[in-house]
Protein backbone atom coordinates (compact mmCIF):
# COMPACT_ATOMS: atom_id res chain seq x y z
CA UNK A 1 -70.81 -28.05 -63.33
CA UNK A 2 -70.34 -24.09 -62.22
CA UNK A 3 -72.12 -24.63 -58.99
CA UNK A 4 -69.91 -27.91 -58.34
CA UNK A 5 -66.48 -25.50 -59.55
CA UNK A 6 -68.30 -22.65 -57.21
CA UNK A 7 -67.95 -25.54 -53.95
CA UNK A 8 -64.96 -26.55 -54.82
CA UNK A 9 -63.51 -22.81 -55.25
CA UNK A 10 -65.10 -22.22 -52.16
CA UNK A 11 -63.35 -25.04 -50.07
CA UNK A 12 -60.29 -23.81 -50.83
CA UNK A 13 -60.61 -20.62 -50.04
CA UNK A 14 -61.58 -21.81 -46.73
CA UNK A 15 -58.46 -23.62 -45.88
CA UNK A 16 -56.54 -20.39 -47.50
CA UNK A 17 -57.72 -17.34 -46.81
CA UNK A 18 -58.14 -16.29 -43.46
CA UNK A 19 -61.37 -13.99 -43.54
CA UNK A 20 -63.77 -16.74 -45.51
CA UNK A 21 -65.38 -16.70 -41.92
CA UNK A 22 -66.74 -12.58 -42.79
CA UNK A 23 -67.12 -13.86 -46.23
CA UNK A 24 -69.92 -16.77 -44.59
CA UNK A 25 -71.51 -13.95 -43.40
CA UNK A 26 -71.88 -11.59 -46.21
CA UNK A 27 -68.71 -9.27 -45.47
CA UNK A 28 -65.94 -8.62 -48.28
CA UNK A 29 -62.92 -9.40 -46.45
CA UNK A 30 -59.99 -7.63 -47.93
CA UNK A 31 -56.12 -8.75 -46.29
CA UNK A 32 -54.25 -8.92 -44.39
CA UNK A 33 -52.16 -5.68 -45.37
CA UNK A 34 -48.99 -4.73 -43.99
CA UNK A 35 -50.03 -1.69 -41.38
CA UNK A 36 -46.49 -0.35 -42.18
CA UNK A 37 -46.79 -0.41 -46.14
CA UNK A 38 -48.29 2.69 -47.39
CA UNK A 39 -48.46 1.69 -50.20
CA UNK A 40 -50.45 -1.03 -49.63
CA UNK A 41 -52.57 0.60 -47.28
CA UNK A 42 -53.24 2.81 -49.78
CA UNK A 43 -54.16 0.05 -52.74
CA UNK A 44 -56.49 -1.98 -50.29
CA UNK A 45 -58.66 1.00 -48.92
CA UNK A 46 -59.27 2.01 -52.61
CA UNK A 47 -60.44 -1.29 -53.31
CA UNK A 48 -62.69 -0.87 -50.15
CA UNK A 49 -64.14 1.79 -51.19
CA UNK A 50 -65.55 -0.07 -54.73
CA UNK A 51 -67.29 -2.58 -52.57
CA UNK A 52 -71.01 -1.99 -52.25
CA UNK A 53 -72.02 -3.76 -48.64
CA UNK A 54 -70.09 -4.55 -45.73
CA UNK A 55 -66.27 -4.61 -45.30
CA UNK A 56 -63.08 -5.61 -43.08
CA UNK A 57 -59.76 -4.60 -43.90
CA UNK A 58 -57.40 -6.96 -42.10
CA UNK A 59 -54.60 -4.83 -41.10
CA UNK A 60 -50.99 -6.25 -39.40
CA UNK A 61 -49.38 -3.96 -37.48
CA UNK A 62 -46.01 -3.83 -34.46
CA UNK A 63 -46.51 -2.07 -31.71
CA UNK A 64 -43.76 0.86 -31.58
CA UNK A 65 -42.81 -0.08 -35.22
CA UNK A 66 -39.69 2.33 -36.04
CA UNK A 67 -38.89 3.07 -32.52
CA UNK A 68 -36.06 0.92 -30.71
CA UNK A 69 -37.29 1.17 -27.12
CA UNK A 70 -41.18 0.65 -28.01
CA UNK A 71 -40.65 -2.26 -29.91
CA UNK A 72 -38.53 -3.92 -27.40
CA UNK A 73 -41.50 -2.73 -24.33
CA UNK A 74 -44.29 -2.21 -25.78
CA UNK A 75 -46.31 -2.63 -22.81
CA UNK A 76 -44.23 0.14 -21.35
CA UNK A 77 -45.12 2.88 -23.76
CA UNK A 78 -49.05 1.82 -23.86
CA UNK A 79 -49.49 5.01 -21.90
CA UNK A 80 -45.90 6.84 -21.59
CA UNK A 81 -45.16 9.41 -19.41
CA UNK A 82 -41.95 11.76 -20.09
CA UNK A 83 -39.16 9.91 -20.97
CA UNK A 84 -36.03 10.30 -22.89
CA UNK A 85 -35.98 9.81 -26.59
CA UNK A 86 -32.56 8.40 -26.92
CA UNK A 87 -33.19 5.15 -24.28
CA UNK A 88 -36.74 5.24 -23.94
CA UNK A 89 -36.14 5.76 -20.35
CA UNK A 90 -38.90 7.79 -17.99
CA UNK A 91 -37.86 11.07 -16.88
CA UNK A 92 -39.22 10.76 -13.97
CA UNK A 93 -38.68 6.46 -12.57
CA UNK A 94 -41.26 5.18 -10.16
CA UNK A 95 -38.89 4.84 -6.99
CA UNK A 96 -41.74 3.83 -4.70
CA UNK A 97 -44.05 1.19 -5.04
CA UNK A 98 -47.41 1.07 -5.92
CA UNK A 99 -50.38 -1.23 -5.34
CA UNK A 100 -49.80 -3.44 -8.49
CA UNK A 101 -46.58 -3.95 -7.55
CA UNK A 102 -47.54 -4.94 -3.57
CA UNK A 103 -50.27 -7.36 -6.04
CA UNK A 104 -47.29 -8.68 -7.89
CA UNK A 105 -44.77 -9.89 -5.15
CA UNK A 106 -47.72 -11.08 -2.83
CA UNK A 107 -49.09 -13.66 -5.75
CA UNK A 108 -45.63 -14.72 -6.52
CA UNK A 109 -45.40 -15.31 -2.64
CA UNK A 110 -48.75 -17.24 -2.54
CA UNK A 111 -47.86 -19.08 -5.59
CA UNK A 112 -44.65 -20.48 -3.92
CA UNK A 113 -46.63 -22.00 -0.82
CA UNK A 114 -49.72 -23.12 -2.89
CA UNK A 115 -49.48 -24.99 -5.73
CA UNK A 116 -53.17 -24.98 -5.97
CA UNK A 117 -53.09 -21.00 -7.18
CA UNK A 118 -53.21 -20.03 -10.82
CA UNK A 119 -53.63 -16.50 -12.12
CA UNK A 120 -55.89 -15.42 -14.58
CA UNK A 121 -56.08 -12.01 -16.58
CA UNK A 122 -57.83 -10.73 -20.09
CA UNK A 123 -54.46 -9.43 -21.97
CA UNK A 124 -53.22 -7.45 -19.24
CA UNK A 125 -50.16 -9.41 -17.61
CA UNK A 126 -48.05 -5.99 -17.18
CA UNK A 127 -50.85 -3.68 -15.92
CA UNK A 128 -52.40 -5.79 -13.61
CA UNK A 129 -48.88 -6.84 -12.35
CA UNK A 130 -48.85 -10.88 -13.21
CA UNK A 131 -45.92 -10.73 -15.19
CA UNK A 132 -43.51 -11.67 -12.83
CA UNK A 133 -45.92 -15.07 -11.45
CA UNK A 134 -45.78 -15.67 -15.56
CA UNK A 135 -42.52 -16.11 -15.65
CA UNK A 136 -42.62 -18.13 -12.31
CA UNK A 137 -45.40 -20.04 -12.49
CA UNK A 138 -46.31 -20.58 -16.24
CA UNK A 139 -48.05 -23.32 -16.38
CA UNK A 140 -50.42 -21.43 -13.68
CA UNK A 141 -51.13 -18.72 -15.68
CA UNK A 142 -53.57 -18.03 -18.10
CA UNK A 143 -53.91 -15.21 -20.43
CA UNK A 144 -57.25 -15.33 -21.74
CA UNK A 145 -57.43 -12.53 -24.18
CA UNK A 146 -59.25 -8.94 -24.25
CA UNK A 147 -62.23 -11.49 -22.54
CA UNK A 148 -63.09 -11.17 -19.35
CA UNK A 149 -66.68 -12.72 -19.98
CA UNK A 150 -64.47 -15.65 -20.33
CA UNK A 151 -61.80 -15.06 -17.91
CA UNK A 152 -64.64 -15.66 -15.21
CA UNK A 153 -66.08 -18.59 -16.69
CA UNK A 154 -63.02 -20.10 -16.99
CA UNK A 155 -61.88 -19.13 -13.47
CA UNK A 156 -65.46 -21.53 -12.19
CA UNK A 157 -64.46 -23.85 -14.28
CA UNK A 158 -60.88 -24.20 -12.16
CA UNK A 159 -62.47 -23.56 -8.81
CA UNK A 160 -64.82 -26.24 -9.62
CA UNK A 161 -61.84 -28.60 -10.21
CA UNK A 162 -60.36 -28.07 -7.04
CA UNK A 163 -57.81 -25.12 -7.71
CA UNK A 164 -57.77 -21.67 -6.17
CA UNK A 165 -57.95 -18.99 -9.33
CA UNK A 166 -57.05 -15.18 -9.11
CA UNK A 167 -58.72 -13.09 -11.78
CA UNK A 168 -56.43 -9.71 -11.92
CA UNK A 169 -58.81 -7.11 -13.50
CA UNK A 170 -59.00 -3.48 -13.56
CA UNK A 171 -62.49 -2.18 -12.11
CA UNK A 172 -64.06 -0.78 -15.50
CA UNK A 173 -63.18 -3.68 -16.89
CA UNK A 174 -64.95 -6.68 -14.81
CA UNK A 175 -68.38 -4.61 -15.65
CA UNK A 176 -67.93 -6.87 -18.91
CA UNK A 177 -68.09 -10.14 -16.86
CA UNK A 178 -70.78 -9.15 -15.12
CA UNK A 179 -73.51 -12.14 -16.21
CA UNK A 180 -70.83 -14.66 -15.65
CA UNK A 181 -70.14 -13.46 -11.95
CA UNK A 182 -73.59 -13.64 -10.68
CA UNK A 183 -74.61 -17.03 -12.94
CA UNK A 184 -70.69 -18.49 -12.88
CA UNK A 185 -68.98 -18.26 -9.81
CA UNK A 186 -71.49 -16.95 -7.25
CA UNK A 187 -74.73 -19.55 -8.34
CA UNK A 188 -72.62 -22.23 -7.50
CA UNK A 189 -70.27 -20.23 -4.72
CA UNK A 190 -67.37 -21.34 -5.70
CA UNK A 191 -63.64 -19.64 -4.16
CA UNK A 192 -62.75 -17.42 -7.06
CA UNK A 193 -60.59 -14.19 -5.89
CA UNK A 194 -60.93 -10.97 -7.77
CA UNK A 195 -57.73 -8.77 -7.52
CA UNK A 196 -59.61 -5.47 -8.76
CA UNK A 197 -57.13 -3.26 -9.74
CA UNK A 198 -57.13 0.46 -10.51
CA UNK A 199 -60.76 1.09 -8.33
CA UNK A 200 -61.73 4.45 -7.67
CA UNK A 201 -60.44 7.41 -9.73
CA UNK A 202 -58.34 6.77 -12.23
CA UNK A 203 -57.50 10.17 -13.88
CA UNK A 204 -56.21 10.80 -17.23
CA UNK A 205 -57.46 7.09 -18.72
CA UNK A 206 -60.92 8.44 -19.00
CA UNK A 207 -64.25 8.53 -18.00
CA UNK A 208 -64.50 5.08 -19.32
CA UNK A 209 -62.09 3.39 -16.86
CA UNK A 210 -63.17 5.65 -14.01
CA UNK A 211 -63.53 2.44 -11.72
CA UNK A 212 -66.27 3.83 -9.76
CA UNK A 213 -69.32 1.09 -9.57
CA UNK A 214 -67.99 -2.06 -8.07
CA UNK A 215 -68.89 -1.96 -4.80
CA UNK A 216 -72.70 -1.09 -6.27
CA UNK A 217 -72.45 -3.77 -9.37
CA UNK A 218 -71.13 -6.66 -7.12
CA UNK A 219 -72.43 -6.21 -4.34
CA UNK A 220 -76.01 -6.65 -5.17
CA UNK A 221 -75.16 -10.14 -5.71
CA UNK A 222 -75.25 -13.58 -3.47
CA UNK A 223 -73.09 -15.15 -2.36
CA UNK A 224 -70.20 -12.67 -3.04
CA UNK A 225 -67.82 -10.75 -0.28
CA UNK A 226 -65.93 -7.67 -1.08
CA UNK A 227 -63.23 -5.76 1.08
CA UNK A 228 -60.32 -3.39 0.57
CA UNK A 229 -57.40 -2.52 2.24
CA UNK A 230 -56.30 0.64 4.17
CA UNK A 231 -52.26 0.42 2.53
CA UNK A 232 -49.97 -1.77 1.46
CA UNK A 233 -50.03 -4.16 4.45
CA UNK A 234 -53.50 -4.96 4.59
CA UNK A 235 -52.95 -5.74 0.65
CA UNK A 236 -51.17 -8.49 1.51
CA UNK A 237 -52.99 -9.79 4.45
CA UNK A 238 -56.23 -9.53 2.08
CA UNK A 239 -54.88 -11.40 -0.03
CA UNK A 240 -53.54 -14.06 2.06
CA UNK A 241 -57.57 -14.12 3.93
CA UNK A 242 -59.42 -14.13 0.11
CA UNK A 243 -57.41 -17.04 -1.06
CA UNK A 244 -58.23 -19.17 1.98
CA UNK A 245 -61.86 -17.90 2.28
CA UNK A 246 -63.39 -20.47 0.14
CA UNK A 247 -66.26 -18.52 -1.61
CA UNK A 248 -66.43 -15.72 -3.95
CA UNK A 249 -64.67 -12.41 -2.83
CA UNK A 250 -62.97 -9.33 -4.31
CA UNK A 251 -60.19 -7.82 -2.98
CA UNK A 252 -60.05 -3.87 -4.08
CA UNK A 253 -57.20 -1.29 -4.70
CA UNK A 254 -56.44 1.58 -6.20
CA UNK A 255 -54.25 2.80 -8.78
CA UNK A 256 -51.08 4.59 -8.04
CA UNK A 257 -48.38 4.78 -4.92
CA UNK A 258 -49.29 2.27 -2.26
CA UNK A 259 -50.35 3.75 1.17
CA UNK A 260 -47.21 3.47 3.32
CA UNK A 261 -49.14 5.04 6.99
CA UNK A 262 -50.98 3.58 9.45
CA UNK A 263 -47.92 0.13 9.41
CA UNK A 264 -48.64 -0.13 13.38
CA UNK A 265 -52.50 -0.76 12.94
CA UNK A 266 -52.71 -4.47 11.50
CA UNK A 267 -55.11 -6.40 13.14
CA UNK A 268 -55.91 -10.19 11.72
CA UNK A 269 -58.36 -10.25 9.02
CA UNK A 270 -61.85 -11.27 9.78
CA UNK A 271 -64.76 -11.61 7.43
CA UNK A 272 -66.61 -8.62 8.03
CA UNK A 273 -65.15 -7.32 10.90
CA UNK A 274 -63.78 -3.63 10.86
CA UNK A 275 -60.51 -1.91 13.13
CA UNK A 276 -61.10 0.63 15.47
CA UNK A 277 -57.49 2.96 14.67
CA UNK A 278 -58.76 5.69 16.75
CA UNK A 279 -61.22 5.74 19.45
CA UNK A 280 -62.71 8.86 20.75
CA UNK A 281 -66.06 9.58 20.65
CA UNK A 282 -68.45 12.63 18.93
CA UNK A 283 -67.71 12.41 15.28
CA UNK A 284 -66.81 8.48 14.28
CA UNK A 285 -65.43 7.94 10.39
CA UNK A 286 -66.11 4.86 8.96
CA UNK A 287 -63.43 4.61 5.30
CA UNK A 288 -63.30 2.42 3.33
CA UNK A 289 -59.47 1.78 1.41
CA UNK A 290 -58.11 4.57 -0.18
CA UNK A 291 -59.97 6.82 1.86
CA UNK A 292 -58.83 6.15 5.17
CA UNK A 293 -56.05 7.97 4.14
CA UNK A 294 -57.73 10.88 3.59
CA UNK A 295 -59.89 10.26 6.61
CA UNK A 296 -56.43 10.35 8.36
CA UNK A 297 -56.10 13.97 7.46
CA UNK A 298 -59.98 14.70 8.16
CA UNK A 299 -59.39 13.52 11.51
CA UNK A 300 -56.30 15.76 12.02
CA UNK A 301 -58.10 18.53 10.20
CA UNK A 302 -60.85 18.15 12.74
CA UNK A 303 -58.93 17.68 16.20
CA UNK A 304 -57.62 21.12 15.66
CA UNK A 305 -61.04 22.63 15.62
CA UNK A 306 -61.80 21.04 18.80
CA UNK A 307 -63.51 18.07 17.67
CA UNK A 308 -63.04 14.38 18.92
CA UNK A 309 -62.87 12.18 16.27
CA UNK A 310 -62.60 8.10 16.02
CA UNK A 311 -61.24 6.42 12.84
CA UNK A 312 -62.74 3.13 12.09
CA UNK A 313 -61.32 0.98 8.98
CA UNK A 314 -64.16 -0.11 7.09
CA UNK A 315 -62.24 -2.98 5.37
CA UNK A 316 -65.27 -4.96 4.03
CA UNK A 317 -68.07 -3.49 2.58
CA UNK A 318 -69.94 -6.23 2.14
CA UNK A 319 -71.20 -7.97 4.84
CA UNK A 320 -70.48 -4.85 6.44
CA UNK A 321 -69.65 -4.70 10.44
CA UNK A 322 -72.86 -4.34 12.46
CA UNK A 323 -71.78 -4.20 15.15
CA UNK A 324 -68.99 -1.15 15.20
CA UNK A 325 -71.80 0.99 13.44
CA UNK A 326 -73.97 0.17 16.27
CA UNK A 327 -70.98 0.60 18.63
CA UNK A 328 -70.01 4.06 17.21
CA UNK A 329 -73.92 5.19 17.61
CA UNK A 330 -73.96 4.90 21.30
CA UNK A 331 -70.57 6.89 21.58
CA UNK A 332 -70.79 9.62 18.53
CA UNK A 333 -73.29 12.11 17.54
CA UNK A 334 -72.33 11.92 13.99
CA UNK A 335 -71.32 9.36 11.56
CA UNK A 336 -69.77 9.89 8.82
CA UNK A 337 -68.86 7.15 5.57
CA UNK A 338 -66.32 7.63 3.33
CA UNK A 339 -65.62 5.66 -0.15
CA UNK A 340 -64.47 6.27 -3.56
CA UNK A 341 -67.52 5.17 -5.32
CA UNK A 342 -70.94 6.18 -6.69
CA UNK A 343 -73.74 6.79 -3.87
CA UNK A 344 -75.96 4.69 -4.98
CA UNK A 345 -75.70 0.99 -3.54
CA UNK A 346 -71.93 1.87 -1.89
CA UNK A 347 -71.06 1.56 1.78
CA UNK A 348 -72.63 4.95 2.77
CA UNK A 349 -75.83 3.55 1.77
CA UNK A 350 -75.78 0.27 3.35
CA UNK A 351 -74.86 1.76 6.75
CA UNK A 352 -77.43 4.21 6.56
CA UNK A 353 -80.03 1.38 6.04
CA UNK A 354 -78.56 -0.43 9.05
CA UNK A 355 -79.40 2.85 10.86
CA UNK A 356 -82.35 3.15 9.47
CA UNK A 357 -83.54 -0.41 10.14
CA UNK A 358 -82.30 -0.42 13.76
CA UNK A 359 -83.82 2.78 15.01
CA UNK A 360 -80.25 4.38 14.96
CA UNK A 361 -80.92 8.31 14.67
CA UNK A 362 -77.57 9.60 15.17
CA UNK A 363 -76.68 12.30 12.27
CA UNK A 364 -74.94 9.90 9.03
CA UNK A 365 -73.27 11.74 6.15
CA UNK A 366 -72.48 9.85 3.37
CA UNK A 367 -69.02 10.98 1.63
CA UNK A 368 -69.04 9.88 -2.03
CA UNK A 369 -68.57 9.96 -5.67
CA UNK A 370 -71.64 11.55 -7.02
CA UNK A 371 -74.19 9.22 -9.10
CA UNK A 372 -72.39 10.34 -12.55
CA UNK A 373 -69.88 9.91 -15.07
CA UNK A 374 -66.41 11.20 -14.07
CA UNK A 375 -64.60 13.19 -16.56
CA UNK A 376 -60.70 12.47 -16.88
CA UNK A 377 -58.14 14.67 -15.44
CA UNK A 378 -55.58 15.00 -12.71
CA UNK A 379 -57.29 12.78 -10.07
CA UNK A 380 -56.40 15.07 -7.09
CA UNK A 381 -57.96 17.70 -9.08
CA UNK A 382 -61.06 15.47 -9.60
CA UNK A 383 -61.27 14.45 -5.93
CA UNK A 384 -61.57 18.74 -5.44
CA UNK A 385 -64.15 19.26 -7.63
CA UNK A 386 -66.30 16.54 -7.02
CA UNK A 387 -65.42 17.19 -2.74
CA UNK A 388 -64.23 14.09 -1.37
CA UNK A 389 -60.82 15.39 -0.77
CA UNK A 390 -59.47 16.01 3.02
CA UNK A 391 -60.45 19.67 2.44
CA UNK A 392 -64.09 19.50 1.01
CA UNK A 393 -64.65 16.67 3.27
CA UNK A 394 -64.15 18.32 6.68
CA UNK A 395 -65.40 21.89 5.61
CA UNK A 396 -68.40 19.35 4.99
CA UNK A 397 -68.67 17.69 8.54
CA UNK A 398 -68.15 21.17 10.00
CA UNK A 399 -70.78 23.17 8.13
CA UNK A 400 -73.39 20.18 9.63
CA UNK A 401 -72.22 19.78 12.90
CA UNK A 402 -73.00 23.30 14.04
């Protein structure tokens, strides 16, 4: 009779009581609490600390409970910069665009002529810019939850079916996915587009989301292609190529204002095919995204020490282009590479193997993020100490040339 009462107690708590799966598993599931009671708060973690074992305190909380403006955007004050306390208003308002944003209109522009596109992020709608194809398109858009193990998955899963899906992910984040990349989408090649947002330095996020390793991570893989634009153009135009490519492929930005220069220099994408923006010959530098904007000011740097210096825009960095690192060999003593990510399996190293493999002895210096963990901080500051600003760069090239 008690073990038949202890069942039957048992079912019901399972249809009641929302932590019987912790319970299952030998953990004393206390809640949920109000987050905003103190009281409460206060009653349940006394009674946690009486249990002897394992325990979860279920906890319910708003985001920007008690202040107006957060609770009506919380998404905005997730990380806030200055702002007024009356409105909620920043001090300072974003007047220019940045990449996201370019990200944003472009899918909502896509989504318009394809009907085949859907969009796919792991809880961030708002940072990796989806919101507005949300509202658009919502029965194309997915919001998977903080999973992007499953946000890939899923994304074969449509691909397979015949539709065209867009995971928007920041670049520390995809290193979670990384099993169901290589097994998922690029076993099987199937046309999934990764938008990777916020690659490079980040700054003041952290070491953590220092998005630093994706050209090393995917690029080791089959089957997958990876480029990245020079500005806010080429965004656009990458996007347009990745969506029509038909296999795997990640198309890389950074974080922050979108590169405006360089608008006369658009030449049609082609799978691993770089643009020449300046030929001369000597000194030949090969960037890749963000930095051919600071390879822009190396070059300038440069010319006035009497120097002549191409500009070649890497755009993919995997398959990379052959054939205008051969090309710059025959016309340049020195090559030089420039990316925003860790040595070790980035474009620097793959051209130098290319050298290497051809009989190509022409000087190469590799400009990179070293092979370590990148503290947070101001990220022009970061870019100094670590030398792959304009500055560092060319004092660099100049100290080897002689």
């Amino acid at each position: 009779m008690v073990s038949q009462i202890r069942k039957a107690k048992s079912s019901v708590k399972q249809l009641v009581i929302p932590g019987m799966f912790y319970e299952d598993m030998g953990i004393t599931y206390l809640g949920p609490v109000d987050g905003h009671n103190i009281t409460a708060m206060t009653k349940v973690f006394k009674a946690a600390k009486r249990v002897k074992g394992a325990v979860i305190v279920h906890v319910i909380t708003q985001k920007g409970k008690g202040y107006g403006p957060a609770e009506r955007h919380p998404a905005r004050f997730h990380g806030a910069e200055p702002f007024d306390i009356e409105t909620g208003i920043p001090s300072h308002p974003r007047t220019v665009a940045n990449y996201t944003d370019i990200f944003s209109t472009v899918m909502c522009k896509l989504g318009q002529r394809d009907e085949d596109i859907v969009a796919i992020t792991a809880a961030m709608p708002d940072g990796t810019g989806l919101k507005r194809f949300r509202n658009m398109y919502p029965d194309r858009f997915f919001d998977v939850g903080i999973a992007e193990e499953h946000a890939v998955t899923f994304a074969a899963g449509l691909a397979a079916g015949g539709l065209k899906p867009i995971v928007a992910v920041y670049s520390s984040f995809l290193q979670r996915a990384y099993d169901q990349i290589l097994h998922d989408v690029c076993i099987q090649n199937l046309p999934v587009v990764f938008a990777i947002d916020r690659a490079g330095l980040v700054g003041s996020d952290g070491e953590t989301h220092q998005g630093i390793f994706d050209f090393t991570y995917l690029s080791g893989i089959p089957n997958m292609h990876i480029c990245a634009p020079k500005n806010k153009w080429e965004l656009s135009d990458m996007m347009k190529f990745a969506v029509q490519f038909g296999a795997p492929i990640a198309v890389r930005y950074p974080r922050g204002t979108a590169y405006a220069g360089l608008k006369d220099f658009r030449a049609p994408i082609e799978l691993g095919r770089a643009e020449w923006i300046y030929r001369e010959w000597e000194i030949a530098l090969f960037a890749v995204g963000s930095m051919v904007k600071t390879a822009e000011t190396v070059r300038d740097l440069l010319k006035k020490e009497g120097y002549s210096v191409s500009l070649i825009n890497a755009r993919f960095v995997k398959p990379i282009d052959e054939e205008s690192v051969l090309e710059a060999c025959r016309d340049h003593r020195m090559i030089v590479t420039l990316e925003e990510n860790v040595k070790s399996g980035g474009y620097g190293e793959k051209v130098l193997d290319y050298m290497n493999r051809s009989g190509l002895r022409n000087q190469c210096i590799n400009i990179t993020i070293p092979d370590a963990y990148v503290e947070h901080g101001n990220v022009e500051l970061l870019k100094r100490e670590i030398g792959i600003d304009a500055e560092s760069i060319t004092k660099r090239i100049l100290e080897e040339s002689r």
